[in-house]
Protein backbone atom coordinates (compact mmCIF):
# COMPACT_ATOMS: atom_id res chain seq x y z
CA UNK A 1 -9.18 10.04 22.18
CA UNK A 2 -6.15 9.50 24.78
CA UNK A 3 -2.78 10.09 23.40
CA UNK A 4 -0.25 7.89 24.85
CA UNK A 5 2.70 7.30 26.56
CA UNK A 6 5.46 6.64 24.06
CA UNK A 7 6.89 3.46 23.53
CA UNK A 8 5.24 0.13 21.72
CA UNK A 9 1.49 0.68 20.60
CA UNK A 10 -0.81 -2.80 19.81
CA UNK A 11 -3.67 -2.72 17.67
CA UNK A 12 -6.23 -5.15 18.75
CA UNK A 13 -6.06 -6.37 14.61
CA UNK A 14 -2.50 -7.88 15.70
CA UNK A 15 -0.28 -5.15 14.53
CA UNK A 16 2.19 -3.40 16.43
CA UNK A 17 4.95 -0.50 16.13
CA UNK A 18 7.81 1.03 18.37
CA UNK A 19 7.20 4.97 18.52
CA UNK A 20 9.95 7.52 19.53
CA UNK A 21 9.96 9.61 22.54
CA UNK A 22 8.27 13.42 21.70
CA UNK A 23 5.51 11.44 19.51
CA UNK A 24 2.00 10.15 20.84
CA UNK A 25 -0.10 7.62 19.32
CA UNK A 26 -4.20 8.51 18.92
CA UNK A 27 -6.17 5.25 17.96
CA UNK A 28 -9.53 5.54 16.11
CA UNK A 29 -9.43 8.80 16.18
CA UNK A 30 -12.07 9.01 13.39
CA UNK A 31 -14.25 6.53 14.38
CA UNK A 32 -17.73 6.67 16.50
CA UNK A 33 -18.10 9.24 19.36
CA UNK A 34 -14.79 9.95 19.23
CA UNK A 35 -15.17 11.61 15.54
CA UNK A 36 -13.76 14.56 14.73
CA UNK A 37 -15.49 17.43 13.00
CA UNK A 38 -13.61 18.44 10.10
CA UNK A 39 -14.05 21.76 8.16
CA UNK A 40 -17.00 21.86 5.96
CA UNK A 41 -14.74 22.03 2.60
CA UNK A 42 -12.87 18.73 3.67
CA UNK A 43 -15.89 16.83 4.73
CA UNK A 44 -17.51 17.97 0.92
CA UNK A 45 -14.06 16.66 -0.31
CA UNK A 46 -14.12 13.30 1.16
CA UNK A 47 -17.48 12.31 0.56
CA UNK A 48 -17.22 13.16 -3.28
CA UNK A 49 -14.45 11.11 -3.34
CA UNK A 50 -15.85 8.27 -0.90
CA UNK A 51 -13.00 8.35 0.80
CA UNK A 52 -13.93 6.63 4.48
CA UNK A 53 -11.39 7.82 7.49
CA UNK A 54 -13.20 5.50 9.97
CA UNK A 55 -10.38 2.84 8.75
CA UNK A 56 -7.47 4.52 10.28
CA UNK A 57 -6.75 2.34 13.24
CA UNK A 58 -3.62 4.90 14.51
CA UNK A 59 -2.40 8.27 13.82
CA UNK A 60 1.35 8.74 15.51
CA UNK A 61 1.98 12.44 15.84
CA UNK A 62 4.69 14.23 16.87
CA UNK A 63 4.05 16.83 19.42
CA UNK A 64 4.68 20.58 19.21
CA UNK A 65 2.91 23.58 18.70
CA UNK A 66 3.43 23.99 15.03
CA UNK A 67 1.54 24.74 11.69
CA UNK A 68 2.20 21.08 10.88
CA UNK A 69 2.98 18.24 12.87
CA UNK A 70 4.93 15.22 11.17
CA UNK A 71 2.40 11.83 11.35
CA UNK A 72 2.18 8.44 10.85
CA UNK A 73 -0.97 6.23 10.40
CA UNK A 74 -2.37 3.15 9.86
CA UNK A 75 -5.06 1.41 7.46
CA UNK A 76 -6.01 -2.03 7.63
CA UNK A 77 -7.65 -3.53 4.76
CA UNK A 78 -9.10 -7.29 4.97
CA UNK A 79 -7.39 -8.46 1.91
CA UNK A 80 -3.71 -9.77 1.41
CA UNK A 81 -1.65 -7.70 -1.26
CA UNK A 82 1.41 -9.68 -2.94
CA UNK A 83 4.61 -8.28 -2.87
CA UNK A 84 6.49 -7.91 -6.35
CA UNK A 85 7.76 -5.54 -9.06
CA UNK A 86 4.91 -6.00 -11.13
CA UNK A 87 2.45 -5.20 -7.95
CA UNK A 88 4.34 -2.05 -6.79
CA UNK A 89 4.77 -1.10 -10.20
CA UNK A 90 0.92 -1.17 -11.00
CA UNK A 91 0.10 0.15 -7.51
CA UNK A 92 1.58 3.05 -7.72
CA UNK A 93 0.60 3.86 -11.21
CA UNK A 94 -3.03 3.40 -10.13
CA UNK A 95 -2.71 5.62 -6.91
CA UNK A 96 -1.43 8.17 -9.46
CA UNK A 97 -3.92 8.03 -12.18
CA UNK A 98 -6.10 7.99 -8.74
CA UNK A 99 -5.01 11.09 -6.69
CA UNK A 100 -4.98 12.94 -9.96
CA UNK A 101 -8.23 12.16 -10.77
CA UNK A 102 -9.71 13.79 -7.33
CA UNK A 103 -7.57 17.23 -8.02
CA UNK A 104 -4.35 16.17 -6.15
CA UNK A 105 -1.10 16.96 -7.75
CA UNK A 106 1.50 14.27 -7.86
CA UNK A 107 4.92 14.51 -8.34
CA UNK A 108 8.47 12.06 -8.08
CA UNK A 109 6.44 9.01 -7.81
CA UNK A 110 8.79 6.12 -6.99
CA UNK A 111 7.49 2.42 -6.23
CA UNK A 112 10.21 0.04 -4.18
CA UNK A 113 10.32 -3.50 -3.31
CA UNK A 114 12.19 -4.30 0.40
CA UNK A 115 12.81 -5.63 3.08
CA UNK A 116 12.13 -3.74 6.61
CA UNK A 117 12.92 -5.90 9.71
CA UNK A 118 10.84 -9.21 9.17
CA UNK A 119 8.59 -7.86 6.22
CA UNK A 120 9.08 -8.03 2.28
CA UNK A 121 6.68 -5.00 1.56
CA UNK A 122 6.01 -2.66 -0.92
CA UNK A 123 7.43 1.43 -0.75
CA UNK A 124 5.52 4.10 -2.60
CA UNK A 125 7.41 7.75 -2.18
CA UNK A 126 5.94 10.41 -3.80
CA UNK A 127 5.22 14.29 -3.04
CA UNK A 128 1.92 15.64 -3.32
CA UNK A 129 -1.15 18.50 -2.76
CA UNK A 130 -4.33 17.40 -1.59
CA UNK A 131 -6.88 19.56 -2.17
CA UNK A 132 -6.87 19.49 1.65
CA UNK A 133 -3.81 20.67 2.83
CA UNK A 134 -2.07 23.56 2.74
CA UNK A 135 1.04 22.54 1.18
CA UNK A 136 2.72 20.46 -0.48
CA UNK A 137 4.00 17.19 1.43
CA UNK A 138 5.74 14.30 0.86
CA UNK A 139 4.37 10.56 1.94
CA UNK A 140 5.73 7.61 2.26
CA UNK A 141 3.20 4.49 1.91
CA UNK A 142 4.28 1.50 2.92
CA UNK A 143 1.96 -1.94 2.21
CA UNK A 144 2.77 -4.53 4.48
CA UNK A 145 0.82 -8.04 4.23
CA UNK A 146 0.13 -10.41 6.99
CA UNK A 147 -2.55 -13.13 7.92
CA UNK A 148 -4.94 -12.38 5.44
CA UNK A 149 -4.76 -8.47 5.30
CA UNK A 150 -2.45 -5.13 4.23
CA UNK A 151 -1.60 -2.69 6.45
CA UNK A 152 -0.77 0.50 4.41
CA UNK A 153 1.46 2.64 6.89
CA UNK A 154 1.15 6.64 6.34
CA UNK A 155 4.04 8.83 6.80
CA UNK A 156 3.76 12.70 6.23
CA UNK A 157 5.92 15.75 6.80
CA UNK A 158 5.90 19.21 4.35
CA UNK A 159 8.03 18.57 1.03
CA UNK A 160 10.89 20.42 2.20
CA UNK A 161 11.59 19.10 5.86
CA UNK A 162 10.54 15.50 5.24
CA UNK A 163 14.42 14.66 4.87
CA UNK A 164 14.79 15.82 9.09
CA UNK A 165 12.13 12.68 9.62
CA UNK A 166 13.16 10.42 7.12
CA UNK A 167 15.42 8.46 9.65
CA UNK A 168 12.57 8.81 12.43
CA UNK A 169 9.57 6.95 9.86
CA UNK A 170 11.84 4.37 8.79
CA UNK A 171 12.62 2.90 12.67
CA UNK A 172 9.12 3.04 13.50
CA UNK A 173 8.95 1.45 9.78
CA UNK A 174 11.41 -1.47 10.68
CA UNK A 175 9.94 -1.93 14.33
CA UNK A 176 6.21 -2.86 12.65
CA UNK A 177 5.17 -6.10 13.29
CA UNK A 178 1.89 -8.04 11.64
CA UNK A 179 0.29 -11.24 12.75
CA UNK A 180 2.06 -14.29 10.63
CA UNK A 181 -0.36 -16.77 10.59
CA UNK A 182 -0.85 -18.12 6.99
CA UNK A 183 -3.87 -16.93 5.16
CA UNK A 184 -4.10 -18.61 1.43
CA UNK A 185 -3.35 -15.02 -1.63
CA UNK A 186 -6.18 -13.84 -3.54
CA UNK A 187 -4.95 -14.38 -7.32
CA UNK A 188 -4.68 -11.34 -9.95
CA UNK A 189 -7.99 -12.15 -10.94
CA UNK A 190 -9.80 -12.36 -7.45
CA UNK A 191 -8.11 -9.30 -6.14
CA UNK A 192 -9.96 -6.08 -5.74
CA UNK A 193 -7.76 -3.30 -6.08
CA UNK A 194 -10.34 -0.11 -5.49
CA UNK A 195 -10.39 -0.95 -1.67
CA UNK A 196 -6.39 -1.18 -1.92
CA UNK A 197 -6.29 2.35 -3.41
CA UNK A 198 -8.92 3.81 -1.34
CA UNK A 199 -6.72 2.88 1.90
CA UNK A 200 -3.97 4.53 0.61
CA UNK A 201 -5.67 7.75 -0.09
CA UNK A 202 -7.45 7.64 3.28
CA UNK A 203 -4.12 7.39 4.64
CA UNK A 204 -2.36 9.93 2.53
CA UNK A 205 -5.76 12.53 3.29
CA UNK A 206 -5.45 11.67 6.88
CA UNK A 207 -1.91 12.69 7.27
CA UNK A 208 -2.71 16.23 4.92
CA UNK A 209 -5.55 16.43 7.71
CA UNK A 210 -4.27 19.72 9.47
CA UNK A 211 -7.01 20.14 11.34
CA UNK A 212 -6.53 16.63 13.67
CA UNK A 213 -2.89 18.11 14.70
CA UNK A 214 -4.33 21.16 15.57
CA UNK A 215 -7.04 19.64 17.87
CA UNK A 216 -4.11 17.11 19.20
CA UNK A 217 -1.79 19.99 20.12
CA UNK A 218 -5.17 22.03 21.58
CA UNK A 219 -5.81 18.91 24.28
CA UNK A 220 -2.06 18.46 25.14
């Protein structure tokens, strides 16, 4: 579990992003031996909720020797989400009704449609507090589809300083790039939203996750 250098990070799925200077990238930082052991009240939390952090392919972090450190990550899902009103609309009332359900608080939820460098994509904003964290945060999701998949991007400061890295999420935001290839859209029938909302949590517990920026900040 390497951070490195800044500048462009590729995912071996295709993806890619543009990261600033004073942020490091960690891939896979959940996954195999590179696992890290979380607290026992977080791991209890997760499995109740089957909530599966091996499908964070990135975490971006920024570094400093704080009691939170701003993040970005990323969760691939191998299923192509359409991008319109109606989808955001019903996304975001589903990730809700969903958080809710598993003893998060959410507040200001807003769902947008736009466009961020080459992608049409779909912008939840909401703040929140995970059972998990400490505080409360805000999050941006953003769903962006490509060759046959979504990639749900992750961005998390506290509630009350996420306006200092608004401008910082969005260029990393606008430099993401997915692989284009055409890959034929599930219809509203054939698509399966639990996996859909199951990424987005991962990604929204991931970046409540205090522990991995403590263990980050610990190796630099």
């Amino acid at each position: 579990m390497t951070p490195l250098a800044a500048g462009e990070y590729r995912d071996p799925s295709g993806f890619s992003l543009v990261y600033p200077d004073g942020w490091v990238t960690v891939p896979n930082a959940f996954q195999g031996g590179q696992k890290i052991e979380l607290p026992p009240e977080d791991q209890k939390w997760l499995k109740h909720n089957n909530v599966n952090l091996d499908q964070v392919s990135v975490t971006v972090v920024r570094k400093a020797r704080e009691d939170f450190l701003e993040n970005a990550n990323v969760v691939v899902l191998q299923q192509k989400l359409t991008v319109n009103d109606e989808t955001a609309k019903r996304l975001l009332n589903t990730l809700v009704d969903k958080y809710r359900s598993m003893g998060a608080t959410v507040d200001s939820p807003e769902a947008h449609v736009r466009r961020l460098g080459n992608n049409d994509v779909i912008v939840l904003d909401y703040g929140a507090k995970l059972p998990i964290a400490a505080f409360k945060l805000k999050q941006r999701q953003v769903f962006f589809p490509g060759r046959g998949s979504t990639y749900i991007v992750t961005c998390t400061a506290k509630a009350d300083t996420f306006g200092r890295y608004s401008q910082t999420f969005d260029t990393m935001l606008a430099s993401f790039k997915v692989p284009t290839a055409a890959a034929p859209r599930l219809s509203g029938q054939d698509f399966d939203w639990m996996p859909v909302l199951l990424g987005a949590i991962v990604g929204g517990g991931v970046g409540g996750l205090l522990v991995l920026f403590k263990v980050l900040a610990a190796k630099r």
